[in-house]
C-alpha atoms as a PDB file:
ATOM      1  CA  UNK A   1     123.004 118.840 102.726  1.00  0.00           C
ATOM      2  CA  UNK A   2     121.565 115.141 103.768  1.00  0.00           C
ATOM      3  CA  UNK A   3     118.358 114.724 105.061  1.00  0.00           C
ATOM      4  CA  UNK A   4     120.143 113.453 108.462  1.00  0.00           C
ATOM      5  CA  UNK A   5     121.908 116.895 108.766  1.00  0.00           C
ATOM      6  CA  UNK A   6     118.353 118.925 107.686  1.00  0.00           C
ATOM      7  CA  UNK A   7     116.654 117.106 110.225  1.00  0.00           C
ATOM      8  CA  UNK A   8     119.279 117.499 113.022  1.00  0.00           C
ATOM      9  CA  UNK A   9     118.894 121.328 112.210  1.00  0.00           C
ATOM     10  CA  UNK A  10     114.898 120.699 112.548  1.00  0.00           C
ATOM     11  CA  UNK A  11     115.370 119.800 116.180  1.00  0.00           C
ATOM     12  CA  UNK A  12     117.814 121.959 117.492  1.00  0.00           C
ATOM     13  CA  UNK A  13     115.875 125.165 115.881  1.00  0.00           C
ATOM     14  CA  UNK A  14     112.454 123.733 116.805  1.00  0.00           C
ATOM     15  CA  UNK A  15     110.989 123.318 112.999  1.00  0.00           C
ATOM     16  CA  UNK A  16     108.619 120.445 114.121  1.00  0.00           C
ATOM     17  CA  UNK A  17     106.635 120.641 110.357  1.00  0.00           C
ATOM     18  CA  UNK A  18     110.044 120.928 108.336  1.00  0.00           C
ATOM     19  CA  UNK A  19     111.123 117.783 110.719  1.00  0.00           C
ATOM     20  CA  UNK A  20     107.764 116.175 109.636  1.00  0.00           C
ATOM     21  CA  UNK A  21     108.506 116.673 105.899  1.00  0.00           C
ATOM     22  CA  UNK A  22     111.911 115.222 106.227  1.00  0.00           C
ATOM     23  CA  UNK A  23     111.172 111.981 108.168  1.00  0.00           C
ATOM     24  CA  UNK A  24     108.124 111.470 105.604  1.00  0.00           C
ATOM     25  CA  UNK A  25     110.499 111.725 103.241  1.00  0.00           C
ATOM     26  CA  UNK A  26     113.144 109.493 104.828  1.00  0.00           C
ATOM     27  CA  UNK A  27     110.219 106.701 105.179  1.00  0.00           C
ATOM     28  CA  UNK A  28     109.243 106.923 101.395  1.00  0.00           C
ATOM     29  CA  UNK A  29     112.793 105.801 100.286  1.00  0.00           C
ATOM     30  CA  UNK A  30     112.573 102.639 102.209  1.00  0.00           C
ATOM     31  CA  UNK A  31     111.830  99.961  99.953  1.00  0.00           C
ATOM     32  CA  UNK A  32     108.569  98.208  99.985  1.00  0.00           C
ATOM     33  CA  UNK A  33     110.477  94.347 100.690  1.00  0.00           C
ATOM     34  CA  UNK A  34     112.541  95.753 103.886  1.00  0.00           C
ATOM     35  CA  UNK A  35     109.009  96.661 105.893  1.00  0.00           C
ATOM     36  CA  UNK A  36     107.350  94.253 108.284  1.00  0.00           C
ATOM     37  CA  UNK A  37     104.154  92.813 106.963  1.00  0.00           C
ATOM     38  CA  UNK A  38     103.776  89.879 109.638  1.00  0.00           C
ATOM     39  CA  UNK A  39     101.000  91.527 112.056  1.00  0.00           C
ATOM     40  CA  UNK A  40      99.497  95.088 113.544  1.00  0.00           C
ATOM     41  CA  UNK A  41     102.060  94.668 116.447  1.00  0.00           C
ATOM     42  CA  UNK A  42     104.922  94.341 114.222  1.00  0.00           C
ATOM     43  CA  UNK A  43     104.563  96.926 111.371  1.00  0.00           C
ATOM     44  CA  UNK A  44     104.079  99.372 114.083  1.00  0.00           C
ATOM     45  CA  UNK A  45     107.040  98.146 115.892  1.00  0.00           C
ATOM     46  CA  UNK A  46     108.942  98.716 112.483  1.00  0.00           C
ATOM     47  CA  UNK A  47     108.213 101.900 112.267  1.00  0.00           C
ATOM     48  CA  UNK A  48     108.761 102.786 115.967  1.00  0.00           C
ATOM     49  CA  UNK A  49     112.393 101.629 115.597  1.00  0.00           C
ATOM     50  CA  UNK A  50     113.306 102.812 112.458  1.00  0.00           C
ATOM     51  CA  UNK A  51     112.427 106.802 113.674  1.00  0.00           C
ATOM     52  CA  UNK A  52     114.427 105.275 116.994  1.00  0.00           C
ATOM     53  CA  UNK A  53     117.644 104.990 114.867  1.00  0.00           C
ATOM     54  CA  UNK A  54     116.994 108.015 112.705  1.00  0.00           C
ATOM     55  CA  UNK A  55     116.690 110.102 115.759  1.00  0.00           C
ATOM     56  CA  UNK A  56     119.828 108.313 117.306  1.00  0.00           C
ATOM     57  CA  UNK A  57     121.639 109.168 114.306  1.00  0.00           C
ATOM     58  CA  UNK A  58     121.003 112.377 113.078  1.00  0.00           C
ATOM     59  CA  UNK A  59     121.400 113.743 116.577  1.00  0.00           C
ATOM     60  CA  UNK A  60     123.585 114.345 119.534  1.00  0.00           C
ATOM     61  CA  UNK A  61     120.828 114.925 121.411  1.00  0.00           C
ATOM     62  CA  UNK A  62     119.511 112.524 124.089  1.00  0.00           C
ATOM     63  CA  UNK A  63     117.110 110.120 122.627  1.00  0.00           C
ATOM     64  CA  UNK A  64     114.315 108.577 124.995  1.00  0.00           C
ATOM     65  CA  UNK A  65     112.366 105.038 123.583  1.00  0.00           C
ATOM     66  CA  UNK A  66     109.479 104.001 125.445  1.00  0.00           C
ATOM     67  CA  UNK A  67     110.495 106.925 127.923  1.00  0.00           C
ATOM     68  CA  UNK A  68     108.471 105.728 131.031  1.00  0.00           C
ATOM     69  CA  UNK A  69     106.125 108.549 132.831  1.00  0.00           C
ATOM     70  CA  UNK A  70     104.169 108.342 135.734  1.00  0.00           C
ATOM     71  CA  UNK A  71     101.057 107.371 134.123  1.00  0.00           C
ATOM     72  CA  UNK A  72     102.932 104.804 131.029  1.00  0.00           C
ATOM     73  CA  UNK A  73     105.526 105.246 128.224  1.00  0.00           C
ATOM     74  CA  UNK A  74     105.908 107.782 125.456  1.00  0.00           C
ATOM     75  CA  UNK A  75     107.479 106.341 122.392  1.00  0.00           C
ATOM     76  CA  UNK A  76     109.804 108.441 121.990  1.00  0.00           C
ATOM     77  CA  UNK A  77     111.122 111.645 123.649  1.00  0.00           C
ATOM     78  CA  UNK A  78     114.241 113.902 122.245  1.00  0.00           C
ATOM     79  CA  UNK A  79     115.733 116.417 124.353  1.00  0.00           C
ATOM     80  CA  UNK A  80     117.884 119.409 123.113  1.00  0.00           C
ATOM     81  CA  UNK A  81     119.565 122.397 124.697  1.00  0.00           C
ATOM     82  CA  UNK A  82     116.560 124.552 124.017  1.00  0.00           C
ATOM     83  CA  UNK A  83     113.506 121.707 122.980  1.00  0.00           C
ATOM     84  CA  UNK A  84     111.835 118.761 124.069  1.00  0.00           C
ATOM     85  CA  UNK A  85     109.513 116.367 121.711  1.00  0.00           C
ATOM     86  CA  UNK A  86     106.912 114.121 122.958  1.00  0.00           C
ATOM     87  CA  UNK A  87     106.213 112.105 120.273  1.00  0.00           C
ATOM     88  CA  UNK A  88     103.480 109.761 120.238  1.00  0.00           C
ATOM     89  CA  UNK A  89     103.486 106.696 116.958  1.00  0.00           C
ATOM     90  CA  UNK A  90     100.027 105.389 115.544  1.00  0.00           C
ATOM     91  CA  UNK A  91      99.577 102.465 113.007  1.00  0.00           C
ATOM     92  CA  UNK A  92      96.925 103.500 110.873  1.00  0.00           C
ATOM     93  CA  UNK A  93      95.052 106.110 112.913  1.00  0.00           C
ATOM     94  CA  UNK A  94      94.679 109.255 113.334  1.00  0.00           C
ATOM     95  CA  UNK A  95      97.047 111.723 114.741  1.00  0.00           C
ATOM     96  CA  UNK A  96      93.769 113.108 117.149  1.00  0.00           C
ATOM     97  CA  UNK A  97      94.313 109.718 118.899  1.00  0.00           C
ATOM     98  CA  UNK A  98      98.076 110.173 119.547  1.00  0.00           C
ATOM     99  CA  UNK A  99      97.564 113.857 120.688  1.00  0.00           C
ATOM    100  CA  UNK A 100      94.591 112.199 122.858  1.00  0.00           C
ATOM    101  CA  UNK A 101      97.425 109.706 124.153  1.00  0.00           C
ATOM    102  CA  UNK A 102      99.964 112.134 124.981  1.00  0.00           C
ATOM    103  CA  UNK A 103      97.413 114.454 126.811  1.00  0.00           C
ATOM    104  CA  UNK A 104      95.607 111.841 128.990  1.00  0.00           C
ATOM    105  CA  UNK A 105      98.960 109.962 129.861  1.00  0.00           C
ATOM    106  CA  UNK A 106     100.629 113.088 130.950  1.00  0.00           C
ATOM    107  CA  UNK A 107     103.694 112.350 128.973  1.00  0.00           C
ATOM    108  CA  UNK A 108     104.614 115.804 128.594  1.00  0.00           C
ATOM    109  CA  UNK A 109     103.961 116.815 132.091  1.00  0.00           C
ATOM    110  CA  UNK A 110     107.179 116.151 133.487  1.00  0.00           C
ATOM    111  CA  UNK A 111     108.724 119.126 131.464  1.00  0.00           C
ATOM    112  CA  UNK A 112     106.066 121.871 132.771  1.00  0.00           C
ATOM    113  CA  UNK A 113     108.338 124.791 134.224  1.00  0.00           C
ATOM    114  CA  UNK A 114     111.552 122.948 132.724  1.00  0.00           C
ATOM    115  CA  UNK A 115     112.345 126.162 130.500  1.00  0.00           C
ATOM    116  CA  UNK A 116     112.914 124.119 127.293  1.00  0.00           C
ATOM    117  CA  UNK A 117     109.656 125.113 124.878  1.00  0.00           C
ATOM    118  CA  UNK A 118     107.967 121.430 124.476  1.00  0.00           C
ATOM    119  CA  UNK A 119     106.474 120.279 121.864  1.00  0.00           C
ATOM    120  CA  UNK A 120     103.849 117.203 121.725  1.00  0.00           C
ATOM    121  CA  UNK A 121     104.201 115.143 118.582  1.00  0.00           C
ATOM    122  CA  UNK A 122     101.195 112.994 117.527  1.00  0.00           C
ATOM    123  CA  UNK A 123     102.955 111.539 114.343  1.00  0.00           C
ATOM    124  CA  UNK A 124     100.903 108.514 112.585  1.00  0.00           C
ATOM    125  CA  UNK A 125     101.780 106.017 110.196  1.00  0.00           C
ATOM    126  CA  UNK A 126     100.310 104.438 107.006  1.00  0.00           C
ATOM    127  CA  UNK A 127     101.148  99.980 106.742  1.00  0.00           C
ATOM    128  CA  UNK A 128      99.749 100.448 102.864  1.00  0.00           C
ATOM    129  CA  UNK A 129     102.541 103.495 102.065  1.00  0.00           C
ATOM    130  CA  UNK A 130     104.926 102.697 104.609  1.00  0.00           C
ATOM    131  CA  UNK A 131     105.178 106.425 105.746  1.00  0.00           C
ATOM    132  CA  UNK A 132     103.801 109.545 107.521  1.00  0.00           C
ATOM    133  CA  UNK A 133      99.950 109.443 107.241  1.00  0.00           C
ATOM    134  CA  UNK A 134      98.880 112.125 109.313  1.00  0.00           C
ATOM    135  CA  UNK A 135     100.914 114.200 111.803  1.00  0.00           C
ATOM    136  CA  UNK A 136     100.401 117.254 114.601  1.00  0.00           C
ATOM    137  CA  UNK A 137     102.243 118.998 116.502  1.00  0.00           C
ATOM    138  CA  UNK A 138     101.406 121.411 119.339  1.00  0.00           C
ATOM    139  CA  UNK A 139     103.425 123.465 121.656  1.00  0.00           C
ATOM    140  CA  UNK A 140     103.035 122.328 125.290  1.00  0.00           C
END
């Protein structure tokens, strides 16, 4: 089984830490030459769009980038039949600060009372190994 069908499984059964694993993994068999290196804004750009596409293709589930809220933009939100993932990306910090993110900009919010279980995504990444550095996940 691919890791684009093991991750679509992820989402749709709600197995946020498997999920984790599997995008790590996805990340680590980029090569070192395709990965931005210009500046802070564009590595973490890279990185936003490149889970963008992965969650575009391993799912047929709808896929939110910069999903505006009423108090700014999550990067990314994916909504399934019985989920919804709030995930916010750091470049080289911690994933304390993303969960901080998600909880002071509300991005979550919208789904309170939705009857979908939510989950808030704080998932961090590394510009020296080019993948997954630190990640949490808490239901909503």
């Amino acid at each position: 089984m691919t890791r684009y069908v093991q991750a679509q499984r992820c989402l749709k059964r709600g197995n946020i830490d498997r999920f984790r694993d599997i995008l790590t993994s996805f990340l680590a068999s980029i090569p070192y030459s395709a990965r931005r290196h210009e500046n802070e804004r564009e590595k973490e750009r890279y990185f936003q769009y490149t889970v963008y596409l992965l969650m575009r293709m391993v799912s047929c589930y709808t896929v939110y980038h910069e999903k505006e809220t009423l108090q700014g933009r999550a990067d990314c939100v994916v909504e399934t039949p019985e989920y919804v993932y709030v995930f916010e990306y750091k470049l080289d910090r911690t994933a304390a600060e993303a969960m901080q993110q998600i909880d002071n900009m509300g991005y979550a919010r919208e789904y309170t009372g939705d009857g979908r279980k939510v989950y808030k995504a704080a998932c961090c990444f590394s510009s020296e190994t080019g993948t997954v550095s630190d990640f949490l996940a808490v239901q909503a």
